[in-house]
PDB file of N, CA and C in Angstrom:
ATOM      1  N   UNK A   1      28.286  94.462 -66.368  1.00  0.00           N
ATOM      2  CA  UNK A   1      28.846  94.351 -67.694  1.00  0.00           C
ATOM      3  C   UNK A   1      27.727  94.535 -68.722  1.00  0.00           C
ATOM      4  N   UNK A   2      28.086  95.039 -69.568  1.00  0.00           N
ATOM      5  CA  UNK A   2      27.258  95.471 -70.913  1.00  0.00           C
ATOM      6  C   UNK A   2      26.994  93.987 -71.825  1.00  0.00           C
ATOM      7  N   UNK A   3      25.450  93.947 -71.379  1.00  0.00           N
ATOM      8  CA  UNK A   3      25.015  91.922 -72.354  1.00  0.00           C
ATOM      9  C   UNK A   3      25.468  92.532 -73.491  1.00  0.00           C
ATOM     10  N   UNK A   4      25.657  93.797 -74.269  1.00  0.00           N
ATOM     11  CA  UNK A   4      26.339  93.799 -76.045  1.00  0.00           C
ATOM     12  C   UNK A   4      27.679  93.336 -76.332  1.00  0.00           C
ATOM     13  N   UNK A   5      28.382  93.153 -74.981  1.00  0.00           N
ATOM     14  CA  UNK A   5      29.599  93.171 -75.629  1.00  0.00           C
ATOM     15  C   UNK A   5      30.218  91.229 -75.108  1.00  0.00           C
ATOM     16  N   UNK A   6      30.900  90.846 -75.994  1.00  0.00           N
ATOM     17  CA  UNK A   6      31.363  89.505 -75.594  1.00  0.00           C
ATOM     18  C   UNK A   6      32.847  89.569 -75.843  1.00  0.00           C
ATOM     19  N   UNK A   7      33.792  89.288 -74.110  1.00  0.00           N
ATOM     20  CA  UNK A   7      34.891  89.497 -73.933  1.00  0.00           C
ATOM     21  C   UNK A   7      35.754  87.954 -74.521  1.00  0.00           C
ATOM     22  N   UNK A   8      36.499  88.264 -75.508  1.00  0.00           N
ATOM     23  CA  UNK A   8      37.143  87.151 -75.289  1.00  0.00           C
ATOM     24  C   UNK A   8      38.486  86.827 -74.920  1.00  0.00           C
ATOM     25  N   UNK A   9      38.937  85.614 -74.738  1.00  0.00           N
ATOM     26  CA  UNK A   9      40.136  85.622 -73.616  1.00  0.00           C
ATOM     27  C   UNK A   9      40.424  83.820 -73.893  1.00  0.00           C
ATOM     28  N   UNK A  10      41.255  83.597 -73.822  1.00  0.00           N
ATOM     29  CA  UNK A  10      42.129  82.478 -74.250  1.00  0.00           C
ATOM     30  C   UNK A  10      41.580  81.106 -73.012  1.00  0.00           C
ATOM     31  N   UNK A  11      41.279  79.941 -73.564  1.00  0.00           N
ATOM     32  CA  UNK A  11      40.528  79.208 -73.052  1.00  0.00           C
ATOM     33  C   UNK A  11      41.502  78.509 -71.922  1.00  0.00           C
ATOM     34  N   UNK A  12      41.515  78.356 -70.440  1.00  0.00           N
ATOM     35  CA  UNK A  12      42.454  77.466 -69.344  1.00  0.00           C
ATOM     36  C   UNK A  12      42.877  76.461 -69.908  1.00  0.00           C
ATOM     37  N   UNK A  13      43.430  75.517 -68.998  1.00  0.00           N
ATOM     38  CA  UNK A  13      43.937  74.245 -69.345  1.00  0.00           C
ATOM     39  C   UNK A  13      42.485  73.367 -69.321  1.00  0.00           C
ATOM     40  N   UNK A  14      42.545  73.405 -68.467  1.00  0.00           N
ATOM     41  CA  UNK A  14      41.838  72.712 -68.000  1.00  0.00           C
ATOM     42  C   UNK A  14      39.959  73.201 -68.441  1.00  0.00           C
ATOM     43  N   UNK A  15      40.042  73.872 -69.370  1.00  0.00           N
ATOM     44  CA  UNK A  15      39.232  74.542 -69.566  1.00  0.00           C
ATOM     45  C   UNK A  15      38.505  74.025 -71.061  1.00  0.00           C
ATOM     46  N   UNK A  16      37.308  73.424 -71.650  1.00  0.00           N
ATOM     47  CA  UNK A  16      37.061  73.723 -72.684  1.00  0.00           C
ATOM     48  C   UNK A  16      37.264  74.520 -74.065  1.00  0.00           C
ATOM     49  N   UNK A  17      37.894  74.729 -75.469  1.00  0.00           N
ATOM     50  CA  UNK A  17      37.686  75.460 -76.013  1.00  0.00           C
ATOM     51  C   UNK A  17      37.079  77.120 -76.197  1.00  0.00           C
ATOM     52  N   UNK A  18      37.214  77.848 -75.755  1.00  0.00           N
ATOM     53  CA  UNK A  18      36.235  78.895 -76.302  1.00  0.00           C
ATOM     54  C   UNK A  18      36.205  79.739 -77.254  1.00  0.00           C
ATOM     55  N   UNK A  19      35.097  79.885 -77.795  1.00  0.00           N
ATOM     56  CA  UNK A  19      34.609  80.563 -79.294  1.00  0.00           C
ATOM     57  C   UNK A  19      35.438  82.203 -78.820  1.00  0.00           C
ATOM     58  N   UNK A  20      35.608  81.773 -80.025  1.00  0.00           N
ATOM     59  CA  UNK A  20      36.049  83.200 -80.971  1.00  0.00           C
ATOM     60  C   UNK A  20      38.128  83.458 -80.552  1.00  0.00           C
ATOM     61  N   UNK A  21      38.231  82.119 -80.155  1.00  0.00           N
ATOM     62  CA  UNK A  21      39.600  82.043 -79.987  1.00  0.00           C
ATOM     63  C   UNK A  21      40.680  82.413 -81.068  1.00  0.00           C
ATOM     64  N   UNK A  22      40.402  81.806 -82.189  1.00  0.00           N
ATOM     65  CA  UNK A  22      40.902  82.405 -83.598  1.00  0.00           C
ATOM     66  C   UNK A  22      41.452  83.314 -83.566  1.00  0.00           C
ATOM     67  N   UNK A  23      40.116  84.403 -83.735  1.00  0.00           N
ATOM     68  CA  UNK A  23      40.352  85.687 -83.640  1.00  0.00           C
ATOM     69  C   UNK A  23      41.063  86.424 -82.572  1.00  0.00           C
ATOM     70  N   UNK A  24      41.415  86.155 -81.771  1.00  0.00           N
ATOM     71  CA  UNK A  24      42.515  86.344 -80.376  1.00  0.00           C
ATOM     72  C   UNK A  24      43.726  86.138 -81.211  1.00  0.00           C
ATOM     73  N   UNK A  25      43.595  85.162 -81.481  1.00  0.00           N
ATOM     74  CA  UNK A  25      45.429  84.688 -82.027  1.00  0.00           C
ATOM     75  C   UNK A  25      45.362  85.518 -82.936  1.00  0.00           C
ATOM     76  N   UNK A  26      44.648  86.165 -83.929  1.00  0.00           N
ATOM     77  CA  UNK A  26      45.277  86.804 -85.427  1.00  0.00           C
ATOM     78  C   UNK A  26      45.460  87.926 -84.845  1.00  0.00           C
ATOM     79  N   UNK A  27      44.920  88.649 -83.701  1.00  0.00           N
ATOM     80  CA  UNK A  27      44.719  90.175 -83.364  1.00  0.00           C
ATOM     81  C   UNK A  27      46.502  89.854 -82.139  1.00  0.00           C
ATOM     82  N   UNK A  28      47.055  88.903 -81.533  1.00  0.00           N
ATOM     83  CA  UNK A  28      47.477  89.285 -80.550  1.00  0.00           C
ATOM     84  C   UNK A  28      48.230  90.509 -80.521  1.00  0.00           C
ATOM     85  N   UNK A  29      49.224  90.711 -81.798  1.00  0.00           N
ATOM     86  CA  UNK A  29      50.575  90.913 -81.700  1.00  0.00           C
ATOM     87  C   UNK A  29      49.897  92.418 -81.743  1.00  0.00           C
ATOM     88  N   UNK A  30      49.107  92.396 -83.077  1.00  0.00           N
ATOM     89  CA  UNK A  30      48.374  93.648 -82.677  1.00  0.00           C
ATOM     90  C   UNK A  30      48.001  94.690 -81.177  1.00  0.00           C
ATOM     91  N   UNK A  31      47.105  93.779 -80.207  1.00  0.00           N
ATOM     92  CA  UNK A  31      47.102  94.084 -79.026  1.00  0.00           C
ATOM     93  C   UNK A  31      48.044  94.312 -78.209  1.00  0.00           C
ATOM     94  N   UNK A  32      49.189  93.725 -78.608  1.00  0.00           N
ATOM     95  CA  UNK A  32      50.290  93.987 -77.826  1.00  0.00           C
ATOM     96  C   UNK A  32      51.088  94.806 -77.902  1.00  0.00           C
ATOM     97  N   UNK A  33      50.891  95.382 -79.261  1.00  0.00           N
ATOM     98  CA  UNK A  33      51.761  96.534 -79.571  1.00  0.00           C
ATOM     99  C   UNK A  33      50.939  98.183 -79.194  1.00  0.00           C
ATOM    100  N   UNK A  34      50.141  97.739 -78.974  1.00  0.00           N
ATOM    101  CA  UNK A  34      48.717  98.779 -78.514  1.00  0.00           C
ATOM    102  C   UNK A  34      48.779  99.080 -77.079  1.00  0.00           C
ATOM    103  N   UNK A  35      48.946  97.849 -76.757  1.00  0.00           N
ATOM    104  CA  UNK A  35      49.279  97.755 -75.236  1.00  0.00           C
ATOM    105  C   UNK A  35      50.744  98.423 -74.928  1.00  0.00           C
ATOM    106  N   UNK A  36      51.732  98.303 -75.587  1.00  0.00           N
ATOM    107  CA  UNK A  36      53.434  98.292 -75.462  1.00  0.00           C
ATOM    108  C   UNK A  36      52.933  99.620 -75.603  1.00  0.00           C
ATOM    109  N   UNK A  37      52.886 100.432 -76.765  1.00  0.00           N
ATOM    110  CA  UNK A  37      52.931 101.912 -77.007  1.00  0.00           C
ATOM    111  C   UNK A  37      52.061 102.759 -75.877  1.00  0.00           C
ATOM    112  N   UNK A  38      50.625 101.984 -75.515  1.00  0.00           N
ATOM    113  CA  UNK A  38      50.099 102.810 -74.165  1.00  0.00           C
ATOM    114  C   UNK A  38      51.277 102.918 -72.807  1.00  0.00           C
ATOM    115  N   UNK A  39      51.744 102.331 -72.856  1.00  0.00           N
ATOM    116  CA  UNK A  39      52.516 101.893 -71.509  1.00  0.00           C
ATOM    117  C   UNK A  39      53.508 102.577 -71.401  1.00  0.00           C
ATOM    118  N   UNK A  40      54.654 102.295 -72.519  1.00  0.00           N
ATOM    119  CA  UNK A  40      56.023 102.922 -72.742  1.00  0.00           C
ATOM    120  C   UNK A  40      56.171 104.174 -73.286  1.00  0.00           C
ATOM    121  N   UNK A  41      55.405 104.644 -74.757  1.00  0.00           N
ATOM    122  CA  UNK A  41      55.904 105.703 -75.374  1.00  0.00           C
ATOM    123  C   UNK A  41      54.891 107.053 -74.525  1.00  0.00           C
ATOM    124  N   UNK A  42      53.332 106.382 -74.567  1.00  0.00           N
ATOM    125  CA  UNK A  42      52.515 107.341 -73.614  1.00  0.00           C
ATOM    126  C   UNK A  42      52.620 107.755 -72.284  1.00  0.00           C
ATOM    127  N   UNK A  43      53.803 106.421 -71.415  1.00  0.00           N
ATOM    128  CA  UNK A  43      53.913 106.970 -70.290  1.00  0.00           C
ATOM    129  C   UNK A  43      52.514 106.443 -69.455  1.00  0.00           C
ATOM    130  N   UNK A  44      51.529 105.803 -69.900  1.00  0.00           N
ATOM    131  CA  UNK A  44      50.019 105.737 -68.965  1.00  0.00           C
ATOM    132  C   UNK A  44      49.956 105.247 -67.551  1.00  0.00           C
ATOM    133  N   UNK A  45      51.141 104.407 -67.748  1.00  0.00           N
ATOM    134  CA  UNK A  45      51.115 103.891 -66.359  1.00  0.00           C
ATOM    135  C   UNK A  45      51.342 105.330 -64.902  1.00  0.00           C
ATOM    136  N   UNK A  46      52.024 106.036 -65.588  1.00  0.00           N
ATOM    137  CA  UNK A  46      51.976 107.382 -64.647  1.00  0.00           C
ATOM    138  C   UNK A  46      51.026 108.760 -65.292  1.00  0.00           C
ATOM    139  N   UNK A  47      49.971 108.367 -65.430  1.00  0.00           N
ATOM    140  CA  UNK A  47      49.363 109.317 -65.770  1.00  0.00           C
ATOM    141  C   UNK A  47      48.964 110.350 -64.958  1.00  0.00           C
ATOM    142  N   UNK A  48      49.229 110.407 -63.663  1.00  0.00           N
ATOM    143  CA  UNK A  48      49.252 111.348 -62.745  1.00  0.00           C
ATOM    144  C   UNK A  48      47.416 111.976 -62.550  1.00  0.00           C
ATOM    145  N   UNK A  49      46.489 111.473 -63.339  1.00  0.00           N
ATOM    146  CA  UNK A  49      45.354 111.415 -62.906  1.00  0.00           C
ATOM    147  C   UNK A  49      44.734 110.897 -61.246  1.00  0.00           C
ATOM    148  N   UNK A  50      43.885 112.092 -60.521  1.00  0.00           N
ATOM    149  CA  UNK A  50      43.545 111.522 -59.292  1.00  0.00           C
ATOM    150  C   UNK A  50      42.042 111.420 -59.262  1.00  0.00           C
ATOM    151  N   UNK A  51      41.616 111.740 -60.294  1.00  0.00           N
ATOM    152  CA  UNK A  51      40.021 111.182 -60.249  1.00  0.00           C
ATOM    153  C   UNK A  51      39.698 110.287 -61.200  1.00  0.00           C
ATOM    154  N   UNK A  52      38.462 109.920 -61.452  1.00  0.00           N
ATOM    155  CA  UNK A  52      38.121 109.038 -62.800  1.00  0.00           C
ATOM    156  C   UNK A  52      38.181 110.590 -63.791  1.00  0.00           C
ATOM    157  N   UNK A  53      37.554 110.974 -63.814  1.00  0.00           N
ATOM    158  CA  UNK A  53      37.523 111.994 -65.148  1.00  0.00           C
ATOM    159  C   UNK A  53      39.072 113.117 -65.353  1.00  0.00           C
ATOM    160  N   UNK A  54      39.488 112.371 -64.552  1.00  0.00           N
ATOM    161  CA  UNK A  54      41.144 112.948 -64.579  1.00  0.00           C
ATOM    162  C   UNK A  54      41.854 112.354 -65.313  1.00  0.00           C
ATOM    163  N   UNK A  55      41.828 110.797 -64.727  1.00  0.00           N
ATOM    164  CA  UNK A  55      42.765 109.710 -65.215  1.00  0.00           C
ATOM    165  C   UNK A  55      41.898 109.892 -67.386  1.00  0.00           C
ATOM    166  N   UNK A  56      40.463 109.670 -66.939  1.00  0.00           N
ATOM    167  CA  UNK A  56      40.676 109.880 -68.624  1.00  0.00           C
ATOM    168  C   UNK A  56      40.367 111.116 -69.559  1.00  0.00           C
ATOM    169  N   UNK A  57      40.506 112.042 -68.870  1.00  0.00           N
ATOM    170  CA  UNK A  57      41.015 113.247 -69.418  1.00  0.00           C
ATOM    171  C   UNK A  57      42.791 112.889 -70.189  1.00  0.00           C
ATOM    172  N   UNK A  58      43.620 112.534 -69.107  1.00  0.00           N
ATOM    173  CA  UNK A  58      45.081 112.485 -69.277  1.00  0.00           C
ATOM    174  C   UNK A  58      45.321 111.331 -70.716  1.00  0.00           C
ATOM    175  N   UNK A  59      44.526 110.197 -70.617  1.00  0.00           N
ATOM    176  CA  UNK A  59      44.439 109.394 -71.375  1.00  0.00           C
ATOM    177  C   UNK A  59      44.004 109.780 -72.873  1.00  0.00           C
ATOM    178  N   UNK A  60      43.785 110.339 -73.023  1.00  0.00           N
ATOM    179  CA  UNK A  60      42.760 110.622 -73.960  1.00  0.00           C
ATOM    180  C   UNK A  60      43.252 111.512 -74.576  1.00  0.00           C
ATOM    181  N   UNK A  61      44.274 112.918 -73.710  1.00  0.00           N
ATOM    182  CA  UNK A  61      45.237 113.695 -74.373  1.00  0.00           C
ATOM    183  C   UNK A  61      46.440 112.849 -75.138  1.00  0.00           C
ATOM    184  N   UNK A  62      46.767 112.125 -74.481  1.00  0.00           N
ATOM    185  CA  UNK A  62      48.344 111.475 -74.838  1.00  0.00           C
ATOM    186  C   UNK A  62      47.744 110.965 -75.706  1.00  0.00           C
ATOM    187  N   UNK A  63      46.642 109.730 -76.090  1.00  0.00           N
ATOM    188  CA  UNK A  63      46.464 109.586 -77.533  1.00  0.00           C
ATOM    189  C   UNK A  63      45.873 110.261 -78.542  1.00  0.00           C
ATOM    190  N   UNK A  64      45.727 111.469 -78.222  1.00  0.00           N
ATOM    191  CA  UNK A  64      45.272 112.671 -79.307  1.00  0.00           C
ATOM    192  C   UNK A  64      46.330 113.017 -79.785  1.00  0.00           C
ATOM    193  N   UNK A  65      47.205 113.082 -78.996  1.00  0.00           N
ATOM    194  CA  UNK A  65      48.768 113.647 -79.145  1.00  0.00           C
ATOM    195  C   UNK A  65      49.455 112.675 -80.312  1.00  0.00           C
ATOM    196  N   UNK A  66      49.332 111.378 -79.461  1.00  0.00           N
ATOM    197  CA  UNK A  66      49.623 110.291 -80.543  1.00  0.00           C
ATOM    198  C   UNK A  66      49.278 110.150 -81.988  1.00  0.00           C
ATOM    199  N   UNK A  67      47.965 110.310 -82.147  1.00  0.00           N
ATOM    200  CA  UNK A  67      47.601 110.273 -83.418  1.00  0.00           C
ATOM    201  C   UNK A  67      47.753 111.690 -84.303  1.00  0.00           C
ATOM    202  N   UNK A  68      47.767 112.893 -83.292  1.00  0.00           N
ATOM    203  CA  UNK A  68      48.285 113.884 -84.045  1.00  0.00           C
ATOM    204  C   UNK A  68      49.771 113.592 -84.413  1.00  0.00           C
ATOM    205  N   UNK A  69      50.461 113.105 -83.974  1.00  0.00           N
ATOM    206  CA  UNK A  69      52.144 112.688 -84.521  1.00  0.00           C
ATOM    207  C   UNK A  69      51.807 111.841 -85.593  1.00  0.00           C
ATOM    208  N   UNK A  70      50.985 110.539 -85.648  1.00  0.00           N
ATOM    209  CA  UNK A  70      51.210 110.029 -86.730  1.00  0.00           C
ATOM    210  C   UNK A  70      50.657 110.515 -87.708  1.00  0.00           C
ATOM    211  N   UNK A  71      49.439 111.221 -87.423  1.00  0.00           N
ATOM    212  CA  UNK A  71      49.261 111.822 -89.283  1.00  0.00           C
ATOM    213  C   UNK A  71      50.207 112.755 -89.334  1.00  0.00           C
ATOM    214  N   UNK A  72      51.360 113.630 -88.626  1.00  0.00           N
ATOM    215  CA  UNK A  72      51.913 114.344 -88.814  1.00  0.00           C
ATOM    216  C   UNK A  72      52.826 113.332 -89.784  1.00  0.00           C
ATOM    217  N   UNK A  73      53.506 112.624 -88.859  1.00  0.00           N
ATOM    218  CA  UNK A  73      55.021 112.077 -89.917  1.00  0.00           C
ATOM    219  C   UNK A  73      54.422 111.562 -90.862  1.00  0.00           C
ATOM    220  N   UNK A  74      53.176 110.627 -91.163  1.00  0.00           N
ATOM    221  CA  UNK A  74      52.393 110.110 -92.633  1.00  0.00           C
ATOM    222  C   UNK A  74      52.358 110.957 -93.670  1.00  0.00           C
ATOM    223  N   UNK A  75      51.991 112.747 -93.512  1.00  0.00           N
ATOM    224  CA  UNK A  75      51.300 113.148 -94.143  1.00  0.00           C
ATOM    225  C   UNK A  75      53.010 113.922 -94.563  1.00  0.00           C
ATOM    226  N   UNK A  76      53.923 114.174 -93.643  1.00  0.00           N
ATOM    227  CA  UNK A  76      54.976 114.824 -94.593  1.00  0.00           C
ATOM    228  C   UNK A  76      56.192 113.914 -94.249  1.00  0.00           C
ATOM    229  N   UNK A  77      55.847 112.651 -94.372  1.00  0.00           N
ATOM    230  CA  UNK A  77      57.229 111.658 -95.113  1.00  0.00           C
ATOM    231  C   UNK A  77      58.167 111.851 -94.349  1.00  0.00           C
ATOM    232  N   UNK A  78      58.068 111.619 -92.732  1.00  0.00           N
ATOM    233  CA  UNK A  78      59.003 111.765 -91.870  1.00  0.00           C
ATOM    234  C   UNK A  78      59.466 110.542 -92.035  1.00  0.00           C
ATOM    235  N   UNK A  79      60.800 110.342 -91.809  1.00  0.00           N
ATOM    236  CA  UNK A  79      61.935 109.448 -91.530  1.00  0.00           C
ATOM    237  C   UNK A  79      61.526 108.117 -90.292  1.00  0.00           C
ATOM    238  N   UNK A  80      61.522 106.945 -90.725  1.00  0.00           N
ATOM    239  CA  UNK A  80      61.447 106.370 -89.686  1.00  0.00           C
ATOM    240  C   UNK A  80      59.743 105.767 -89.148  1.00  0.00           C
ATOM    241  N   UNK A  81      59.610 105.413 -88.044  1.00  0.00           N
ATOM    242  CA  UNK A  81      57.850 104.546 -87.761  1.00  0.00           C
ATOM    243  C   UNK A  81      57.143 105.629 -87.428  1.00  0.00           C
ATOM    244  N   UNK A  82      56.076 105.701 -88.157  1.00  0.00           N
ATOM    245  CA  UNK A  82      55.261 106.613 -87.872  1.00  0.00           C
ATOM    246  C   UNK A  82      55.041 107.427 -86.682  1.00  0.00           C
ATOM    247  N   UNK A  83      54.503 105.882 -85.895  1.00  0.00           N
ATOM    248  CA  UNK A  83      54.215 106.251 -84.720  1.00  0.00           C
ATOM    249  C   UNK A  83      55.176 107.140 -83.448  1.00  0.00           C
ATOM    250  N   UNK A  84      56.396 107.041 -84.273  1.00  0.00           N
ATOM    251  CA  UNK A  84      57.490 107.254 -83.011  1.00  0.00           C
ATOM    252  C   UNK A  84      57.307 108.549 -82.609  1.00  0.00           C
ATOM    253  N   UNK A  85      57.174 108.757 -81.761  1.00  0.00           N
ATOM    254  CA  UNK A  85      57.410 110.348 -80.748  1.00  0.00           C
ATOM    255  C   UNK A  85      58.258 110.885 -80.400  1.00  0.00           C
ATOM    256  N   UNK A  86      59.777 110.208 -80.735  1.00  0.00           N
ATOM    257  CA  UNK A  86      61.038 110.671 -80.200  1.00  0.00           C
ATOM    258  C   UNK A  86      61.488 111.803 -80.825  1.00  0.00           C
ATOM    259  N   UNK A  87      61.421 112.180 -82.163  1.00  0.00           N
ATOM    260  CA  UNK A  87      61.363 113.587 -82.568  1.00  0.00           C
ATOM    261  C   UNK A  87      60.488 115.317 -81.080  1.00  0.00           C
ATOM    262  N   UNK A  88      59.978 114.581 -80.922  1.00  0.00           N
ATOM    263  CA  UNK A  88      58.822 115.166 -80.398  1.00  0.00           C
ATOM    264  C   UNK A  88      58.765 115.643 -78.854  1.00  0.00           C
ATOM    265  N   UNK A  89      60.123 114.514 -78.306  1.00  0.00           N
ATOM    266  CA  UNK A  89      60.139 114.179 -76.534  1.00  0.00           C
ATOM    267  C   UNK A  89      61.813 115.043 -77.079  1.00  0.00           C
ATOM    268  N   UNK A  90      61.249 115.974 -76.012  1.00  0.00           N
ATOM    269  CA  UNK A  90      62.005 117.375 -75.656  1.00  0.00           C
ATOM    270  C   UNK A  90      62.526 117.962 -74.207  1.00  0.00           C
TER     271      UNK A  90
END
């Protein structure tokens, strides 16, 4: 693991407090919707990748794709959540 980076993660029961918990709770819903859209609208869970530089090749298209849709509908006032792709799934 990389000493720069500090993972945080919601403290056990039985577990002491841990720092930077706060910030977990204000970000969750966030994460979860990050998480929901990788999963469901991207499809990632079948990304049909069979190597490492496959799997994030595939990854990496679908959210290029993604963010090319949302500045698409942002930038000309499409109908509806930005993010949605259902215009798009053909």
């Amino acid at each position: 693991m990389n000493p720069g980076i500090t993972l945080i993660r919601p403290s056990l029961r039985n577990e002491a407090p841990r720092p930077g918990r706060r910030l977990l709770r204000a970000f969750r819903q966030t994460i979860e919707s990050v998480n929901q859209t990788l999963k469901a609208q991207l499809d990632l869970e079948r990304h049909g990748g069979r190597t490492k530089p496959g799997v994030c090749a595939r990854i990496q298209q679908r959210i290029l794709a993604l963010t090319a849709a949302i500045w698409h509908n942002e930038t000309t006032n499409q109908p509806g959540p930005a993010r949605s792709l259902l215009a798009y799934d053909h």
